[in-house]
PDB file of N, CA and C in Angstrom:
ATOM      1  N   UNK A   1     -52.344 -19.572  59.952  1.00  0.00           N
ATOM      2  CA  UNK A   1     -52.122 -18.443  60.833  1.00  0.00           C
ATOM      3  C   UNK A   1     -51.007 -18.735  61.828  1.00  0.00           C
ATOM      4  N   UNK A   2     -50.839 -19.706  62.081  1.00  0.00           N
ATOM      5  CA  UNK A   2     -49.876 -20.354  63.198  1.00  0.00           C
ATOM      6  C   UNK A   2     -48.468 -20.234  62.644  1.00  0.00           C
ATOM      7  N   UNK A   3     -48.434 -20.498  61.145  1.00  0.00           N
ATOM      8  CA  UNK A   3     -46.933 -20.551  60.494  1.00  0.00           C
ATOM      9  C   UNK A   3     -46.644 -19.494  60.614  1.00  0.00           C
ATOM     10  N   UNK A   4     -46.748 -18.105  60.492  1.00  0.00           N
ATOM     11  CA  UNK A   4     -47.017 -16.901  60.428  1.00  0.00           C
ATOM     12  C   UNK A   4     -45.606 -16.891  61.142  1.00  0.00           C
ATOM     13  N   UNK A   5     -45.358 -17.128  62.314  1.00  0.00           N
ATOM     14  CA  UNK A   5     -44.148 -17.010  62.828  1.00  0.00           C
ATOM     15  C   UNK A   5     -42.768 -17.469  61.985  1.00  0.00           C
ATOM     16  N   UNK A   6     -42.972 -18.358  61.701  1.00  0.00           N
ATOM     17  CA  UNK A   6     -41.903 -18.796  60.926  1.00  0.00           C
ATOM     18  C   UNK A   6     -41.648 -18.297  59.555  1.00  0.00           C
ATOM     19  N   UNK A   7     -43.050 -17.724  58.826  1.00  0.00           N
ATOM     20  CA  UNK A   7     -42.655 -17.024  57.787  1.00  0.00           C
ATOM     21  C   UNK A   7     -41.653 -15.793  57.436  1.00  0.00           C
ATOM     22  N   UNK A   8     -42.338 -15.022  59.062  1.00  0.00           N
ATOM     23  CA  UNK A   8     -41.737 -13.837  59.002  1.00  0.00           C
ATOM     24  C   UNK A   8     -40.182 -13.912  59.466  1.00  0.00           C
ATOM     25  N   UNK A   9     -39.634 -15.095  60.251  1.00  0.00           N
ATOM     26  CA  UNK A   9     -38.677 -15.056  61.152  1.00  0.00           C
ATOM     27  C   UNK A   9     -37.435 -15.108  59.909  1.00  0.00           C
ATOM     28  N   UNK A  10     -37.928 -16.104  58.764  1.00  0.00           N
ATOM     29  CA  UNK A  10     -37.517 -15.948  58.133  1.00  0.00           C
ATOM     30  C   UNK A  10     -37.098 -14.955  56.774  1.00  0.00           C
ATOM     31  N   UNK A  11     -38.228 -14.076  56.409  1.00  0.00           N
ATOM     32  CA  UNK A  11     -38.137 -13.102  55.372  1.00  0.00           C
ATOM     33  C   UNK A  11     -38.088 -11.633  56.585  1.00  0.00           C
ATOM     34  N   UNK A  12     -37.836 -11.418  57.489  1.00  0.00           N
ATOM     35  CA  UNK A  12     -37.688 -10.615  57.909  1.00  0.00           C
ATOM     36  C   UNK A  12     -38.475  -9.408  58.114  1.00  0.00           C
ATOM     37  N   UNK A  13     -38.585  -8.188  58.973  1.00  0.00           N
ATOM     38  CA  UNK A  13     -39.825  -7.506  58.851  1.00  0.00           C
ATOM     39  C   UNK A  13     -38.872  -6.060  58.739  1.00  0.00           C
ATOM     40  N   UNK A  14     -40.313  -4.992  58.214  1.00  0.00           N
ATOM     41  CA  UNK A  14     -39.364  -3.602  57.828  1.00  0.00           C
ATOM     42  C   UNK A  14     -39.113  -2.639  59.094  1.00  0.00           C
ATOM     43  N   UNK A  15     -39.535  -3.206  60.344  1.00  0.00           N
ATOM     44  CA  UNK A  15     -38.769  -2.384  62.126  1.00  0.00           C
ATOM     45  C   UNK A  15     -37.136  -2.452  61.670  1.00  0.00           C
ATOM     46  N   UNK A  16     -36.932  -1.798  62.869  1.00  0.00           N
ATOM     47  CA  UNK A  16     -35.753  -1.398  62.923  1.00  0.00           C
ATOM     48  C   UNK A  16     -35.343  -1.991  64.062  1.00  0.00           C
ATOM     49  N   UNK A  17     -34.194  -2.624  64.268  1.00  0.00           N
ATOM     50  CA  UNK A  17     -34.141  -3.736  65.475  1.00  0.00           C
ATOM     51  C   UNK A  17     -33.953  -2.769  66.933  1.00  0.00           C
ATOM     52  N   UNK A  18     -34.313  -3.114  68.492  1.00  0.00           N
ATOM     53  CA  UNK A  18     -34.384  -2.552  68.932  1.00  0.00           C
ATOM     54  C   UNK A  18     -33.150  -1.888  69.470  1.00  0.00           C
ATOM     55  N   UNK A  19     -32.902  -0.702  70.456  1.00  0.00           N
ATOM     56  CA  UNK A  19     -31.703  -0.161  70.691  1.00  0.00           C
ATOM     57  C   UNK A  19     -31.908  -0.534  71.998  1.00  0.00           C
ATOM     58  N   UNK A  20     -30.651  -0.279  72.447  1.00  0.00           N
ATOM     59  CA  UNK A  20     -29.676  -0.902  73.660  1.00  0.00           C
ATOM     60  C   UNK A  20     -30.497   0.250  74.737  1.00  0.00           C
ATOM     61  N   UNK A  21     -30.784  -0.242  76.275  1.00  0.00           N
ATOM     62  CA  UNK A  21     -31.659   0.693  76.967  1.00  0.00           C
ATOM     63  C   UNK A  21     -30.426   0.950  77.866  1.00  0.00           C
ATOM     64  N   UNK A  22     -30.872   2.139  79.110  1.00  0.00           N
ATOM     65  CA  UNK A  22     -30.095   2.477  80.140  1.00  0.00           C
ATOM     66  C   UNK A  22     -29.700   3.792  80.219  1.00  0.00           C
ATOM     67  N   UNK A  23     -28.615   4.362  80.536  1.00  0.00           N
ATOM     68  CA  UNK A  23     -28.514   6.043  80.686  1.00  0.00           C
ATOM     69  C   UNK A  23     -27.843   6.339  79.489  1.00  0.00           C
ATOM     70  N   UNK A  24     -28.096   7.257  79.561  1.00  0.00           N
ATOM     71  CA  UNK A  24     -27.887   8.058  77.889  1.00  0.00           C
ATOM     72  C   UNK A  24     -26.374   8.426  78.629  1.00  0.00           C
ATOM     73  N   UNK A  25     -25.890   8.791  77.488  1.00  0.00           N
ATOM     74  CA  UNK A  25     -24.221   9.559  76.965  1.00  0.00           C
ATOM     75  C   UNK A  25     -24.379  10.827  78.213  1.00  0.00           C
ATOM     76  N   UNK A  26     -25.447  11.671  77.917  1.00  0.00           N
ATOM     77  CA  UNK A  26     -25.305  13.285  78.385  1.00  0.00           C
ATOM     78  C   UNK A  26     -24.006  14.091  77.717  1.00  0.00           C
ATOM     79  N   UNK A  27     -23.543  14.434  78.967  1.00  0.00           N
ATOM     80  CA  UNK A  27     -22.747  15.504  78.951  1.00  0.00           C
ATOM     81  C   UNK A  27     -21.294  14.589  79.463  1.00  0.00           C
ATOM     82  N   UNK A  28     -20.323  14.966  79.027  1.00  0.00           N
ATOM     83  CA  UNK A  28     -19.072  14.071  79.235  1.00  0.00           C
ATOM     84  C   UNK A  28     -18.381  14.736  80.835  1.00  0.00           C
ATOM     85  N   UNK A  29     -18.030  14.114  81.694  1.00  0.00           N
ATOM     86  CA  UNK A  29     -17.689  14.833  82.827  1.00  0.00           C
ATOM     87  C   UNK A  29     -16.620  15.636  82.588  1.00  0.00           C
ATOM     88  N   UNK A  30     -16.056  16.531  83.105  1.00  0.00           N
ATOM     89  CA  UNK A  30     -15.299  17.920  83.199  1.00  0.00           C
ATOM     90  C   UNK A  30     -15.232  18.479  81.858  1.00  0.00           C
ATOM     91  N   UNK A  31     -16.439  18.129  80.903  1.00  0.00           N
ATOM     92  CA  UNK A  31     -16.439  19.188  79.965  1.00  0.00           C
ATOM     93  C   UNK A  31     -17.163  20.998  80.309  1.00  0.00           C
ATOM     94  N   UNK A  32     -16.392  21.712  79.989  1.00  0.00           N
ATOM     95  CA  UNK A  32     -16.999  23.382  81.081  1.00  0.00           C
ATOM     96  C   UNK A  32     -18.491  23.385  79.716  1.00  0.00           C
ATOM     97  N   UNK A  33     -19.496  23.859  80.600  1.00  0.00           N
ATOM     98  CA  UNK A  33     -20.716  24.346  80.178  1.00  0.00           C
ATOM     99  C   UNK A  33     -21.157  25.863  80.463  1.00  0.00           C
ATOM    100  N   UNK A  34     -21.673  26.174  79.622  1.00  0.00           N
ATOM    101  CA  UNK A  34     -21.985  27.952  79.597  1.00  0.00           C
ATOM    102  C   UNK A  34     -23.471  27.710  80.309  1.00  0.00           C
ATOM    103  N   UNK A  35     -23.494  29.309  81.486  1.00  0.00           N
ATOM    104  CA  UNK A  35     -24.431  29.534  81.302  1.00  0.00           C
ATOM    105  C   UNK A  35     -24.989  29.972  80.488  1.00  0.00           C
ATOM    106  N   UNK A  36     -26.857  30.399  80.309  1.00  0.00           N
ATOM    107  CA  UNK A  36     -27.508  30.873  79.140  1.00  0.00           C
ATOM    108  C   UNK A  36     -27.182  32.812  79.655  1.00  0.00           C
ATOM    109  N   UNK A  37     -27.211  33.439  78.758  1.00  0.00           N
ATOM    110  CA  UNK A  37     -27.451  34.713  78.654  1.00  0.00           C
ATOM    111  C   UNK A  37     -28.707  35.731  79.047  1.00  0.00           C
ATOM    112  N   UNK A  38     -28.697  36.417  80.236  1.00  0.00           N
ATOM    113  CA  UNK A  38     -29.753  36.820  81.289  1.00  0.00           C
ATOM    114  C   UNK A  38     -29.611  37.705  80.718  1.00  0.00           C
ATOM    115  N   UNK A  39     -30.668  38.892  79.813  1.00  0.00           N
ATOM    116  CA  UNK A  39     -30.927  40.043  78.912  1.00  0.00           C
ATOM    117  C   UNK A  39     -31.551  40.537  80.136  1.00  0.00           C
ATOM    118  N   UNK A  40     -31.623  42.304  80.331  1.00  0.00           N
ATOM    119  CA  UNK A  40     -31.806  43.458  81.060  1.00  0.00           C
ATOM    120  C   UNK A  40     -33.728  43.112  80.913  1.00  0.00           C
ATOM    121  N   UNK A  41     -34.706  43.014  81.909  1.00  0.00           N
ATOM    122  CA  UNK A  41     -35.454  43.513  81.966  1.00  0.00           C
ATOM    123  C   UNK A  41     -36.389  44.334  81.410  1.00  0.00           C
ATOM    124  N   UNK A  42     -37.158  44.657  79.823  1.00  0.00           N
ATOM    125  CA  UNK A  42     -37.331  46.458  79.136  1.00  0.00           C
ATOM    126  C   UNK A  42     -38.863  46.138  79.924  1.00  0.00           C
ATOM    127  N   UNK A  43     -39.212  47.005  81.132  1.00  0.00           N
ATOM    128  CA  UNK A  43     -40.554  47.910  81.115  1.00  0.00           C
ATOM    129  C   UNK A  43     -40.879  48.616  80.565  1.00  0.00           C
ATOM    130  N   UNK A  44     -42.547  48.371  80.312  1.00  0.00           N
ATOM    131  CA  UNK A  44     -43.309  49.780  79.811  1.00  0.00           C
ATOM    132  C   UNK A  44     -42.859  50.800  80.138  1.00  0.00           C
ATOM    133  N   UNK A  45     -43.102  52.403  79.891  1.00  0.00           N
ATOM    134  CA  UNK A  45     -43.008  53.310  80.529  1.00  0.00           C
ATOM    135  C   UNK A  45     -44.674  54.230  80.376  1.00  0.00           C
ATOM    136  N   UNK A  46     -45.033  54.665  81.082  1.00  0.00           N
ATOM    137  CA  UNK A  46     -46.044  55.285  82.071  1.00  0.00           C
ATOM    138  C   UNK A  46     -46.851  55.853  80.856  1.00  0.00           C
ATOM    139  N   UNK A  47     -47.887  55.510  80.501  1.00  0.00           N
ATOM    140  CA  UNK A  47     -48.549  56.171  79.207  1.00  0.00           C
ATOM    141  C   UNK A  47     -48.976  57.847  79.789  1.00  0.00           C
ATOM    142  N   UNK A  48     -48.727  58.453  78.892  1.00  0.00           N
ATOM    143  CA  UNK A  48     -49.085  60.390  79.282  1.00  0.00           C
ATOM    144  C   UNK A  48     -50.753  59.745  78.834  1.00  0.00           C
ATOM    145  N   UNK A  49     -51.640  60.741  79.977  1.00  0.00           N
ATOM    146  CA  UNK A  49     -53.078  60.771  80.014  1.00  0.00           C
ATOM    147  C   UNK A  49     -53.441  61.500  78.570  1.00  0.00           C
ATOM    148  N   UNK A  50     -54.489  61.085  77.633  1.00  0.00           N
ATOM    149  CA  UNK A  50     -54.826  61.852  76.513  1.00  0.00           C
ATOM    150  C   UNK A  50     -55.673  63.128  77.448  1.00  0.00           C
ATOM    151  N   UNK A  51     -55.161  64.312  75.948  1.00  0.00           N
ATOM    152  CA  UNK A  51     -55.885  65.388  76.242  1.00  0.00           C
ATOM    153  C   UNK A  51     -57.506  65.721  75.888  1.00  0.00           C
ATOM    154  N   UNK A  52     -58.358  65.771  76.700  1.00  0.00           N
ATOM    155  CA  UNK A  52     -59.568  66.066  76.225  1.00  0.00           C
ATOM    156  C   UNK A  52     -60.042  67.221  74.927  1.00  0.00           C
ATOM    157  N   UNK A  53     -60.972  66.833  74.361  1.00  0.00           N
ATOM    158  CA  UNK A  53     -61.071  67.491  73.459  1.00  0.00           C
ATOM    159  C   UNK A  53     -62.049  69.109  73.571  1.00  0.00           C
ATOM    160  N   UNK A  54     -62.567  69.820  73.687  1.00  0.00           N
ATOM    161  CA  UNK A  54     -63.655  70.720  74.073  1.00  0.00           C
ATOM    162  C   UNK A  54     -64.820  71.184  73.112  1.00  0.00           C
ATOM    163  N   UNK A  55     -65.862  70.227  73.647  1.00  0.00           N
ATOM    164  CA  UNK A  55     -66.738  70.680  72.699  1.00  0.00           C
ATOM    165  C   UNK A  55     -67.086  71.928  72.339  1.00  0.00           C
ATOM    166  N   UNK A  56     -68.045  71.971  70.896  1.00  0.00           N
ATOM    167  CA  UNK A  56     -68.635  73.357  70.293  1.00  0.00           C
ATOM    168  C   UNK A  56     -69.021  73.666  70.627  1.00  0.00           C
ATOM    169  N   UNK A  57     -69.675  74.988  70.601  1.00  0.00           N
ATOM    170  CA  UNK A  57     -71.086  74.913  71.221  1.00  0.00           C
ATOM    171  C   UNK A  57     -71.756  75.030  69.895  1.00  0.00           C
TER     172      UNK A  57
END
């Protein structure tokens, strides 16, 4: 169980080696960015009251 290290160091394992840490890329400075697109508001409009029906007699 102890060799275990040395087995693997040598035949290698199937990870992916690790990546480099710290601040990401982002956005490149004075590249122009869009705002997003602000669409109109649609309200309901006012439901008409149903008409009652009148019973038979």
């Amino acid at each position: 169980a102890q060799a275990m290290g040395g087995v693997f160091a040598a035949i290698g394992t199937p990870t992916s080696p690790p990546k480099p840490r710290g601040k990401s890329l982002g956005w490149t400075p004075g590249k122009a960015r869009n705002r997003k697109i602000r669409y109109p508001i649609v309200k309901k409009t006012a439901s008409k009251p149903r008409k009652e029906e009148q019973k038979s007699a």
